[in-house]
Protein backbone atom coordinates (compact mmCIF):
# COMPACT_ATOMS: atom_id res chain seq x y z
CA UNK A 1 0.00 0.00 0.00
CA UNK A 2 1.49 3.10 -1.39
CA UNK A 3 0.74 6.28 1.11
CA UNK A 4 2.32 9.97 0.30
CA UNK A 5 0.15 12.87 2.32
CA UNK A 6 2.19 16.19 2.53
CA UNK A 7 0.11 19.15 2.02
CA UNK A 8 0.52 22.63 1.20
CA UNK A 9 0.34 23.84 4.72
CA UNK A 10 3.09 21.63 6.25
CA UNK A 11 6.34 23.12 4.32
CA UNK A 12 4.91 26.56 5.42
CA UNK A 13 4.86 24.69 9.13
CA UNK A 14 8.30 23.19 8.09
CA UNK A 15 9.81 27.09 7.63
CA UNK A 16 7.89 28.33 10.83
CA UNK A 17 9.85 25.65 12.80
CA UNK A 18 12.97 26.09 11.10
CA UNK A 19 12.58 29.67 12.47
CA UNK A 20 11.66 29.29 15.94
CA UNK A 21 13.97 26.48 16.71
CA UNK A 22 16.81 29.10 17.47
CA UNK A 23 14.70 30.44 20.01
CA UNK A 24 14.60 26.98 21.79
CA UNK A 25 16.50 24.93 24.05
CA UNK A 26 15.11 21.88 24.46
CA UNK A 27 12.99 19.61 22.08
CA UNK A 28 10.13 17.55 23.17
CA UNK A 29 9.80 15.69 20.17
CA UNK A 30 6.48 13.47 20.61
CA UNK A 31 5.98 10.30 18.87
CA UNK A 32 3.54 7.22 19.16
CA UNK A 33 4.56 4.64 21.08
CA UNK A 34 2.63 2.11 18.74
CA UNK A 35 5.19 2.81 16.21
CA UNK A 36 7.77 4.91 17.79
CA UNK A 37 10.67 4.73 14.95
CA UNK A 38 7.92 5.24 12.34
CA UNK A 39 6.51 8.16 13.77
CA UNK A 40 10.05 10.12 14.29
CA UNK A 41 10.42 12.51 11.40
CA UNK A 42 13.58 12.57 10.01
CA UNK A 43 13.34 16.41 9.20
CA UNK A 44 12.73 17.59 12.91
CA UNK A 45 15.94 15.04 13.73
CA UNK A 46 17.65 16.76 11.53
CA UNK A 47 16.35 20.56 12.56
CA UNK A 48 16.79 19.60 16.09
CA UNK A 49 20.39 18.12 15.49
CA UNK A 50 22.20 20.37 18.22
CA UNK A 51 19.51 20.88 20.49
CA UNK A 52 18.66 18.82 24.10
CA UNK A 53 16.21 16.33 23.03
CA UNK A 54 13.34 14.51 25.38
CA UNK A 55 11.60 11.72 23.12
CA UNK A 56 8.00 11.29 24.80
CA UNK A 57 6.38 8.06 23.38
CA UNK A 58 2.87 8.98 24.01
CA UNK A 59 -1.08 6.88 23.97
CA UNK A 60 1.63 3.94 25.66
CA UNK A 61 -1.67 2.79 27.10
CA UNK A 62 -2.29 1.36 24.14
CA UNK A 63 0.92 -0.20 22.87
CA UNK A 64 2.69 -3.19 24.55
CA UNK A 65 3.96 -2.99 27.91
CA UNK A 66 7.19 -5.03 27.10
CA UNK A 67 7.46 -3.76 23.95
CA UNK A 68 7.61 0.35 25.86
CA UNK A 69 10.25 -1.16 28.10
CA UNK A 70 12.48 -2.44 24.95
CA UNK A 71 11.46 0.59 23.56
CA UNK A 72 12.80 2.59 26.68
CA UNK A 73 16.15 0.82 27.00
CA UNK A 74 16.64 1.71 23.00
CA UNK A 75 16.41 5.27 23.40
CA UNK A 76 17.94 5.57 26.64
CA UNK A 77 21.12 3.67 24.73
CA UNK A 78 21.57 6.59 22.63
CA UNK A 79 21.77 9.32 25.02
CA UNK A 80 18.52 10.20 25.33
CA UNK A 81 15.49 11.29 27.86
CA UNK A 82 12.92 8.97 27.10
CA UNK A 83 9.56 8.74 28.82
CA UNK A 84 6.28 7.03 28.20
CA UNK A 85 2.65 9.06 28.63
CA UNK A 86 -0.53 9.06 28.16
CA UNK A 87 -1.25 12.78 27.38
CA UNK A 88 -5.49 12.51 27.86
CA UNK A 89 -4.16 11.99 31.67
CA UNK A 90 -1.86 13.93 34.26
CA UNK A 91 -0.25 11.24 35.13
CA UNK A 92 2.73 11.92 33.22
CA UNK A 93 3.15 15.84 33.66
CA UNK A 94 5.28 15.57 36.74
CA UNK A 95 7.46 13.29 35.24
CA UNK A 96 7.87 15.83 31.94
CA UNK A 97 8.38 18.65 34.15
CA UNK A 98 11.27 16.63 36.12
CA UNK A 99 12.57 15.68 32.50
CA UNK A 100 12.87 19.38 31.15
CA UNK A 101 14.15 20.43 34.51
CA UNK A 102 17.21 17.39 33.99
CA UNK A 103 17.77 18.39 30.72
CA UNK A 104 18.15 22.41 30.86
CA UNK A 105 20.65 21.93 34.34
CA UNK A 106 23.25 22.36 32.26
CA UNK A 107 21.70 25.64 30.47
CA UNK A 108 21.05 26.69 34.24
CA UNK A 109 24.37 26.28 35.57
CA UNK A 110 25.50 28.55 32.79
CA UNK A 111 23.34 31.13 32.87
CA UNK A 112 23.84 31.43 36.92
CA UNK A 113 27.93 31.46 35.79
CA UNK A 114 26.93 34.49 33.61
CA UNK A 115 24.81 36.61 35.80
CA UNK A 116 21.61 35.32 34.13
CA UNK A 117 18.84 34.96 36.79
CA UNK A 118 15.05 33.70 36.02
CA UNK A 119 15.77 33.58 31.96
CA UNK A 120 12.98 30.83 31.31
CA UNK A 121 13.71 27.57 29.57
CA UNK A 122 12.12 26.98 26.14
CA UNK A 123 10.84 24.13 24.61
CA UNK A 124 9.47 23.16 21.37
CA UNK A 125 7.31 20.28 21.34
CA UNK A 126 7.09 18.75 17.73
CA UNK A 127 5.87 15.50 16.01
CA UNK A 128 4.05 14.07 13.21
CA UNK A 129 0.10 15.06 13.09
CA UNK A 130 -2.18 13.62 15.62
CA UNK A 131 0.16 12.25 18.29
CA UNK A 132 -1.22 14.44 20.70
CA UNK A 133 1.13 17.23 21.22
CA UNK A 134 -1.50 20.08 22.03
CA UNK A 135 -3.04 17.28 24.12
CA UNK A 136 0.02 17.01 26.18
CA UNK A 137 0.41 20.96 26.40
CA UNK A 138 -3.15 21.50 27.73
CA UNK A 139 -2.52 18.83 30.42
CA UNK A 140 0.62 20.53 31.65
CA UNK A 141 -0.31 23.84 31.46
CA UNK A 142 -3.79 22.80 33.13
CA UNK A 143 -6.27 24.85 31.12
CA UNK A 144 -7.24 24.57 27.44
CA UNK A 145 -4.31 26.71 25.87
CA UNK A 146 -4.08 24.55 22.44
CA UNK A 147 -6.63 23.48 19.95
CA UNK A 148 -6.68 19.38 20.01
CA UNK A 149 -8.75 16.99 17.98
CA UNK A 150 -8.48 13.19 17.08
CA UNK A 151 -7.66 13.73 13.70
CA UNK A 152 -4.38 15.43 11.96
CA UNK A 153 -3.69 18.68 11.32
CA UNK A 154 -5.38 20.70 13.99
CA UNK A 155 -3.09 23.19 15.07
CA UNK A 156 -2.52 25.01 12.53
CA UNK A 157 0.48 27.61 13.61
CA UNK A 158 3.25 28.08 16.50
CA UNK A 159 1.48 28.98 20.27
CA UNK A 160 3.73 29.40 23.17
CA UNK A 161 2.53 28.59 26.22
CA UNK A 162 4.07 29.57 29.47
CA UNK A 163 4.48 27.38 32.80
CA UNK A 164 4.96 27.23 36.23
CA UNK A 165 8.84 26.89 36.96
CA UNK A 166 10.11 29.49 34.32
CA UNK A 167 9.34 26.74 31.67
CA UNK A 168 7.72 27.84 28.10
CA UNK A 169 6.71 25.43 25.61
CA UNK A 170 6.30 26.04 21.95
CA UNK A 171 3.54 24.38 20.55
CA UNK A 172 3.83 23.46 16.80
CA UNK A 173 1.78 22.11 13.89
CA UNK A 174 2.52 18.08 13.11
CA UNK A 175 4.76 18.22 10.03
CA UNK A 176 5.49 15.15 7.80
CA UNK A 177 8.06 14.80 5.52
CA UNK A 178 7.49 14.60 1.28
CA UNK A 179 8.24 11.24 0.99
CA UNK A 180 8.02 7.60 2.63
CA UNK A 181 11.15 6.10 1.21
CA UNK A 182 9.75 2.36 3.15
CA UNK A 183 5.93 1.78 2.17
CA UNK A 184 5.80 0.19 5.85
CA UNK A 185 6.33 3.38 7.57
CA UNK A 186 3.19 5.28 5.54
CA UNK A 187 1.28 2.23 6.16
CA UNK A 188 2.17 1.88 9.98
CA UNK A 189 1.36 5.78 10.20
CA UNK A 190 -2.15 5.40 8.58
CA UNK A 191 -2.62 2.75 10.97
CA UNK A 192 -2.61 4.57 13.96
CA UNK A 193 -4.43 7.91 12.05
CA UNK A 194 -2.27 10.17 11.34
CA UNK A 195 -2.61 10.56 7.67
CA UNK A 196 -5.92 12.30 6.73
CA UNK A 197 -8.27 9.30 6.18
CA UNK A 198 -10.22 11.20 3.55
CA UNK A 199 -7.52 10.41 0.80
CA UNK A 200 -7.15 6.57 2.08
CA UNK A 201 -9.24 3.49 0.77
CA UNK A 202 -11.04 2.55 4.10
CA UNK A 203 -10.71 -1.48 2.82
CA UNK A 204 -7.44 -1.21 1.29
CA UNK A 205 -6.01 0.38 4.77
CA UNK A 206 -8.50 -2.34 7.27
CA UNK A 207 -6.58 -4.97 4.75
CA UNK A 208 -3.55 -4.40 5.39
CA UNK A 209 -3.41 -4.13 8.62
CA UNK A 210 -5.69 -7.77 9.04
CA UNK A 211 -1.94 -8.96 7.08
CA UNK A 212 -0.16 -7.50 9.78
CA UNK A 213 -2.58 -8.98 12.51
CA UNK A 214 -2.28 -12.23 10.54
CA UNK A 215 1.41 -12.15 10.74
CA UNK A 216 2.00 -11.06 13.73
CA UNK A 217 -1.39 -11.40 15.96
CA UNK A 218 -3.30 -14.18 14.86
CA UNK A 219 -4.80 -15.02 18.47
CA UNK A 220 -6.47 -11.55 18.36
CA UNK A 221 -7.96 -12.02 15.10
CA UNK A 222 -8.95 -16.09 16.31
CA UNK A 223 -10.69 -15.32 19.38
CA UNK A 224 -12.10 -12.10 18.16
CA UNK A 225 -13.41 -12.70 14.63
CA UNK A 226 -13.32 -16.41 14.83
CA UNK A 227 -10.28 -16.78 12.10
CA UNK A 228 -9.12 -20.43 11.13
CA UNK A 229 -6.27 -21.70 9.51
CA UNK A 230 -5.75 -20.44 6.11
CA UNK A 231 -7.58 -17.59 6.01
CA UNK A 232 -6.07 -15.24 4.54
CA UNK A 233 -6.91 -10.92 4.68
CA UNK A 234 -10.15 -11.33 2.79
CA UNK A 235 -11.53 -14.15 4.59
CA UNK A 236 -11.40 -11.99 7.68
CA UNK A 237 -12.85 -9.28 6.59
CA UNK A 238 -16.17 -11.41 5.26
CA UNK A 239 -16.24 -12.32 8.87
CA UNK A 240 -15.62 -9.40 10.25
CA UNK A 241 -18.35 -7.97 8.57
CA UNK A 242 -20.78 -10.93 8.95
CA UNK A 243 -20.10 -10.65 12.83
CA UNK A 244 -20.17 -6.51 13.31
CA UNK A 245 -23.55 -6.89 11.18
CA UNK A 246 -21.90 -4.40 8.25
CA UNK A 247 -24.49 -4.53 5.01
CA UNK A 248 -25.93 -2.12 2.75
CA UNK A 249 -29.09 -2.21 0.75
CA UNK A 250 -29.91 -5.59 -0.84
CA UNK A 251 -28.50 -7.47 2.10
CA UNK A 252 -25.12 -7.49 0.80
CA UNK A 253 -21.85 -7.07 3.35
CA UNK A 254 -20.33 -3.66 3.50
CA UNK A 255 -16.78 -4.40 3.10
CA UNK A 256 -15.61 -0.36 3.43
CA UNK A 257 -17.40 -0.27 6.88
CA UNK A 258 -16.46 -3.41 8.13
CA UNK A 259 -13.08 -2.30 7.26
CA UNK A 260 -13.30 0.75 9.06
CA UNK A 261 -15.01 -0.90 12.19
CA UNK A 262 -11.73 -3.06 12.22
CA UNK A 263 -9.32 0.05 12.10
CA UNK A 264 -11.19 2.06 14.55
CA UNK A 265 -10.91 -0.96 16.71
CA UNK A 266 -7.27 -0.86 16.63
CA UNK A 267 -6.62 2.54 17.08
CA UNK A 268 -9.25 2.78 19.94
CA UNK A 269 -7.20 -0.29 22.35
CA UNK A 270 -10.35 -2.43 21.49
CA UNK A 271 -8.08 -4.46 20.29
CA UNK A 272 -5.63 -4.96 23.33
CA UNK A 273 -2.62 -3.07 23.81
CA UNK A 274 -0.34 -3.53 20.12
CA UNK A 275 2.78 -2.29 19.23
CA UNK A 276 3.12 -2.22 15.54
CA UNK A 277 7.06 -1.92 15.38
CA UNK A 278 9.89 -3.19 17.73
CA UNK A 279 13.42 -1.76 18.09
């Protein structure tokens, strides 16, 4: 499945960061911690390349618990702060505050060296659309400073948004990057919604990801939709389907909505806690 979504609006997002990013000292880059590797975009590593980093893997209530630890140990291997959160809940803004705090000590230490008292730390947080970056910046900042939505591109320009602890956080719009050079990371991206679903095929998308449940979580699909040995992609979406009561007029199966049903599933936790991709 061949997936390229990069519109107009995200290279003028692309320049707006570009800008701002000397004005930072710290990213928060935020990824999804279903597919955290996928969801990295090579173009804010790359604007971000001298700059304190914290990578937040973020909805980690719905991706594998072993899998986050691996996932953890990966990161933390190559010198960076890496923590797990769910930003629809506080429980992680303590932790994030600690984190920004452990990373600007440094900064700190030199400003106090120069005579600089109370200058605040600055933080861009950046990611991919819909990975819940405004989310996050409403839960630490406490009140509803940033436009969120569950679908991509909602924030549409840079906010800053100041908090306690001389901390101020930069809220962007999710950028992608022109091109997928692996087909897997588009796909693994669509999977989890962050590509505009109006310019995806609904059953060519709930497809393949059924192949990647085949391959990889066949007792989910078994005990869920009733799957047998053999079937392949198709035959579980006819039962799929046939079981989630999906037809349209002259009794026939609605293989689009039965599709969707399936993804919504996924992305939802419905499914159990899945991690797409595995360092």
């Amino acid at each position: 499945m061949k997936i390229q979504w990069y519109p107009g609006h995200m290279t003028k997002a692309k320049r707006a960061m570009s800008d701002a990013i000397k004005l930072v000292d710290i990213i928060i880059e935020m990824t999804d911690a279903r597919a955290p590797e996928a969801t990295r975009n090579p173009e804010i590593m790359e604007l971000g390349s001298n700059k304190s980093r914290i990578i937040i893997l973020n909805k980690a209530d719905l991706s594998d618990e072993s899998a986050n630890n691996r996932w953890a140990s990966h990161y933390k291997e190559q010198g960076y702060e890496c923590m797990f959160m769910d930003s629809r809940k506080k429980n992680g803004v303590n932790a994030l505050i600690k984190a920004i705090e452990n990373v600007s000590k440094e900064k700190r230490e030199r400003d106090a060296k120069r005579g600089i008292k109370n200058r605040p730390v600055r933080a861009m947080v950046a990611g991919i659309p819909n990975v819940g970056k405004s989310t996050l910046i409403n839960s630490v900042s406490g009140r509803a400073m940033a436009k969120t939505g569950n679908k991509p591109g909602v924030t549409k320009g840079n906010q800053w948004i100041k908090l306690k602890g001389q901390v101020e956080l930069l809220d962007t719009p999710g950028i992608l990057w022109p091109k997928f050079e692996d087909e897997t990371v588009g796909e693994m991206i669509a999977f989890i919604g962050s590509i505009n679903d109006m310019i995806i095929d609904i059953r060519e998308l709930g497809l393949e990801l059924i192949k990647w449940f085949i391959k990889n979580r066949p007792e989910i699909l078994t005990e869920r939709f009733e799957m047998q040995d053999g079937d392949d992609e198709n035959a579980v979406l006819i039962k799929i389907a046939n079981l989630r009561g999906c037809t349209k007029k002259g009794n026939e199966l609605d293989y689009d909505k039965a599709a969707g049903i399936f993804v919504n599933e996924f992305r939802s936790g419905k499914l159990g806690r899945i991690t797409l991709q595995m360092p």
